[in-house]
C-alpha atoms as a PDB file:
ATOM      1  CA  UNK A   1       0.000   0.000   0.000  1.00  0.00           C
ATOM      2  CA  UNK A   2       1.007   3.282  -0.498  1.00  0.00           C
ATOM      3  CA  UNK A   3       2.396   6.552   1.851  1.00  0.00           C
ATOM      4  CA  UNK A   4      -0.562   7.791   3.685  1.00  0.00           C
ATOM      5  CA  UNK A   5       0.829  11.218   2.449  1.00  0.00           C
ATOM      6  CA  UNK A   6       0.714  10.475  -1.262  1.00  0.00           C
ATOM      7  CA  UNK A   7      -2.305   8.546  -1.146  1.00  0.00           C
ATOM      8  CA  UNK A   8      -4.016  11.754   1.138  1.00  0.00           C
ATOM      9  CA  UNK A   9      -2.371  13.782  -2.063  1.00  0.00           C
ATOM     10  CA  UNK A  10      -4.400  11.203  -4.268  1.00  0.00           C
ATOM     11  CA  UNK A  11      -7.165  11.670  -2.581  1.00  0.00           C
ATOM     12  CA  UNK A  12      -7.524  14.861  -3.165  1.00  0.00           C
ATOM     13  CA  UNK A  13      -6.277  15.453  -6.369  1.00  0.00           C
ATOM     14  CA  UNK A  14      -8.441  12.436  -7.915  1.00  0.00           C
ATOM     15  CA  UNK A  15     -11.625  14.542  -6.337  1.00  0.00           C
ATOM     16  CA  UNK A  16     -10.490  17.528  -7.521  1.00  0.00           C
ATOM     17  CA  UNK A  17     -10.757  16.320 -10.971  1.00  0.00           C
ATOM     18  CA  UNK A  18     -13.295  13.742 -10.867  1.00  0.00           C
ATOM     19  CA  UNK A  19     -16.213  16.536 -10.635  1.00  0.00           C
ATOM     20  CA  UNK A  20     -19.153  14.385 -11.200  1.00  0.00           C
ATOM     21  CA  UNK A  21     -21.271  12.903  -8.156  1.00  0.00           C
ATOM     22  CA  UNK A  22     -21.638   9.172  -7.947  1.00  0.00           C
ATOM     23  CA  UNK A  23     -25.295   9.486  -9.137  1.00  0.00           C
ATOM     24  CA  UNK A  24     -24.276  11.631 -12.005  1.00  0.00           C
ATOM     25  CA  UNK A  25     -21.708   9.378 -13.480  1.00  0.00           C
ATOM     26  CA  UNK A  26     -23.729   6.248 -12.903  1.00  0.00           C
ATOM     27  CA  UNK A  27     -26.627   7.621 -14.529  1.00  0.00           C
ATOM     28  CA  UNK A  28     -24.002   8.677 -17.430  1.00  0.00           C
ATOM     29  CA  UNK A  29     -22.516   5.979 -18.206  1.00  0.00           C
ATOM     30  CA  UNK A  30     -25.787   3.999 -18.747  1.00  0.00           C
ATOM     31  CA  UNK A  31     -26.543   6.729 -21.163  1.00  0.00           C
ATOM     32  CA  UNK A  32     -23.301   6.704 -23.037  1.00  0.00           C
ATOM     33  CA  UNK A  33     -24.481   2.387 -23.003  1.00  0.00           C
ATOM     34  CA  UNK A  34     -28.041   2.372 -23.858  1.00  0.00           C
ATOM     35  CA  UNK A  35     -28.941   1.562 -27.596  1.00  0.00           C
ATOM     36  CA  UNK A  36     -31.945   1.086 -29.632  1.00  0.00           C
ATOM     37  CA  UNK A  37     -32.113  -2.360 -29.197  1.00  0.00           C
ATOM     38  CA  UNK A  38     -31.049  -3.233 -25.672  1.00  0.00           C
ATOM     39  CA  UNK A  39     -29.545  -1.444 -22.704  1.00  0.00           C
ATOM     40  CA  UNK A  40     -26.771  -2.523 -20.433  1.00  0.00           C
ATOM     41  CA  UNK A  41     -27.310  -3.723 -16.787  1.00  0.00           C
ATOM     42  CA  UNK A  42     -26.813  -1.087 -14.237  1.00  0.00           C
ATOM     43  CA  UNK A  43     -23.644  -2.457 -13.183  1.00  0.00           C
ATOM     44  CA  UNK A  44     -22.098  -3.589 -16.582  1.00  0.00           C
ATOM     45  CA  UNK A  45     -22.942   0.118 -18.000  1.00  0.00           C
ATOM     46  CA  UNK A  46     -19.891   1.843 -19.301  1.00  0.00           C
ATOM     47  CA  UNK A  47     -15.765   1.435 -19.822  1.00  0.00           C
ATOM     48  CA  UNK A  48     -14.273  -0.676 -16.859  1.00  0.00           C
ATOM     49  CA  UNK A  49     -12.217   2.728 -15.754  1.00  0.00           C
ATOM     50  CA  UNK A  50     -15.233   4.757 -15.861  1.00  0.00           C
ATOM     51  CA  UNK A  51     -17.470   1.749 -13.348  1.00  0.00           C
ATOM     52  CA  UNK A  52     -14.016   1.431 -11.619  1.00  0.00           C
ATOM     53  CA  UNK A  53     -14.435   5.250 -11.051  1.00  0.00           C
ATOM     54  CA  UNK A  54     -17.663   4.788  -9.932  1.00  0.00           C
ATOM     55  CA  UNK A  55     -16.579   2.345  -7.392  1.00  0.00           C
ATOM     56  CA  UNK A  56     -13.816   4.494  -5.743  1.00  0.00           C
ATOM     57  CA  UNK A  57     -16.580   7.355  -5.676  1.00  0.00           C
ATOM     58  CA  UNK A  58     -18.141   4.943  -3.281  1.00  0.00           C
ATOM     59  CA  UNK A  59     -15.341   3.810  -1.027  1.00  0.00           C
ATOM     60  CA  UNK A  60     -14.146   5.735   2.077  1.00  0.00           C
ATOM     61  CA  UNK A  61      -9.938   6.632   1.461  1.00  0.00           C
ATOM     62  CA  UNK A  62      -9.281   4.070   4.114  1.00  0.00           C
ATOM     63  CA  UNK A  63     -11.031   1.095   1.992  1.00  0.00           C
ATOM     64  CA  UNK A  64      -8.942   1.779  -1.277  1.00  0.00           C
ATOM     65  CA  UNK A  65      -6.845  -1.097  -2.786  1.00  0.00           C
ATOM     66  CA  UNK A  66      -3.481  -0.857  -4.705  1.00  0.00           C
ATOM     67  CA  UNK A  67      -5.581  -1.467  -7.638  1.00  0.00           C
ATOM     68  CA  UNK A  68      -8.201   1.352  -6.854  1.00  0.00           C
ATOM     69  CA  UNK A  69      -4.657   3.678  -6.653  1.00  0.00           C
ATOM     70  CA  UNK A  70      -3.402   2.833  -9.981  1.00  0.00           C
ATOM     71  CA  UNK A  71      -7.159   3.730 -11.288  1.00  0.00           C
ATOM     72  CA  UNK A  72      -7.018   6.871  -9.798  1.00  0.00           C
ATOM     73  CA  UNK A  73      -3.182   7.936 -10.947  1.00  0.00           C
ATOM     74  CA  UNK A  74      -4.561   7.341 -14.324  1.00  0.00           C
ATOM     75  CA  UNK A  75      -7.642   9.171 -14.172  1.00  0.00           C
ATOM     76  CA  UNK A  76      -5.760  12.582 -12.244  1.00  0.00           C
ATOM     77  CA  UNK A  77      -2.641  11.998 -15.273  1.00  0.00           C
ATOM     78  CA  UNK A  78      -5.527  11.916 -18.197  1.00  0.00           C
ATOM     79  CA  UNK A  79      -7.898  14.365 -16.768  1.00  0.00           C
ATOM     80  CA  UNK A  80      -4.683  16.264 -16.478  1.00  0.00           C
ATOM     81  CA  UNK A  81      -3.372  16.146 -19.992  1.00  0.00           C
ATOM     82  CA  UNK A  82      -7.012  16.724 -21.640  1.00  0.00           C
ATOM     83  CA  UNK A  83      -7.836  19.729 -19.557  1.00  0.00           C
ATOM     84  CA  UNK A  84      -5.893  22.621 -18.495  1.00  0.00           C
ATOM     85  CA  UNK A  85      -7.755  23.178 -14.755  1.00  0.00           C
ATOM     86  CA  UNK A  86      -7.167  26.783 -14.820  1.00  0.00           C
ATOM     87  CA  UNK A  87      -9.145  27.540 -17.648  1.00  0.00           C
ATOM     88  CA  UNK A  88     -12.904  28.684 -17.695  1.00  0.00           C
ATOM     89  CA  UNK A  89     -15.309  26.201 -19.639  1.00  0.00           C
ATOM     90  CA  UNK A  90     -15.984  26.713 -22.531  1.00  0.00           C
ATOM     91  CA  UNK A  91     -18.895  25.886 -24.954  1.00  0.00           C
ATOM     92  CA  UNK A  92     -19.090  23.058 -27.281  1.00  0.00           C
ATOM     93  CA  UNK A  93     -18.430  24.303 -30.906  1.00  0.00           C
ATOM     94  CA  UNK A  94     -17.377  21.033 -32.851  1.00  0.00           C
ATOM     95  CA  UNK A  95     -17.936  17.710 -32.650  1.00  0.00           C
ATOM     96  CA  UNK A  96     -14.135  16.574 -31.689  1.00  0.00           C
ATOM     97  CA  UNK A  97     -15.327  18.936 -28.458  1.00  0.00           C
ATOM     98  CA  UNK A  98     -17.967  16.475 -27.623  1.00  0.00           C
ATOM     99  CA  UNK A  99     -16.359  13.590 -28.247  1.00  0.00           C
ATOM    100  CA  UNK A 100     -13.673  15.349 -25.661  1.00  0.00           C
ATOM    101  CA  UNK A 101     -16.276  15.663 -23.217  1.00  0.00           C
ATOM    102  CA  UNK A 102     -17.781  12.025 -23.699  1.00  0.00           C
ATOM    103  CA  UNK A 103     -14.435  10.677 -22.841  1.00  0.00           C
ATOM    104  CA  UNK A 104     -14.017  12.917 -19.984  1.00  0.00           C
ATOM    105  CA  UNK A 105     -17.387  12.686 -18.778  1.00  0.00           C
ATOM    106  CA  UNK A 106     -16.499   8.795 -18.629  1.00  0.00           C
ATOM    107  CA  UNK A 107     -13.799   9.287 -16.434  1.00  0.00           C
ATOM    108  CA  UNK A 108     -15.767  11.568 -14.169  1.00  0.00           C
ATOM    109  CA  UNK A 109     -15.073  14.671 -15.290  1.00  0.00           C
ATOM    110  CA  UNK A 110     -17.252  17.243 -17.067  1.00  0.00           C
ATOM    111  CA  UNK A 111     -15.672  20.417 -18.461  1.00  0.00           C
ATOM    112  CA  UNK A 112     -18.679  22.454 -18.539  1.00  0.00           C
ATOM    113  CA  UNK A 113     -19.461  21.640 -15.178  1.00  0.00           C
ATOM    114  CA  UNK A 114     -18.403  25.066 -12.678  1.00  0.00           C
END
């Protein structure tokens, strides 16, 4: 397991990031699954990171694995590199900018959110 310092640091910076409630992803990520012709269960909706997301979302910092830690490394590093977090949101003007926000929005994070 890792420092309680870094993994405090973690903490924080994977809920700094990770801007959407539990609810709001959840509901999400059965959205970004449901199709004309059948829907995914509840827990099988979405990409494993984004219901591993989920998951951590729902776990107290003292009930984190080593597994949940690599998750959220990932998620703060991408997050990181997609989004500056200093800048204002910004309205969706092309299509590429959606898709952006889909892929955020599946890792908990959604740039028009304030």
């Amino acid at each position: 397991m890792a420092d309680p310092i870094e993994t405090e640091a973690l903490w924080e910076d994977f809920h700094r990031v990770v801007n959407m409630t539990s609810a709001e992803l959840a509901a999400w990520l059965r959205v970004r699954d449901s199709g004309e012709e059948a829907e995914a269960l509840p827990g099988e909706a979405g990409t494993p990171t984004g219901r591993h997301v989920l998951a951590i979302l729902q776990k107290r910092r003292t009930d984190l694995t080593d597994d949940d830690l690599r998750v959220m490394h990932r998620v703060v590093d991408t997050v990181g590199d997609l989004v500056d977090m200093e800048d204002e949101p910004e309205p969706e003007r092309t299509p590429e900018d959606t898709r952006r926000r889909h892929r955020l929005m599946t890792l908990g994070h959604d740039p028009l959110k304030p």
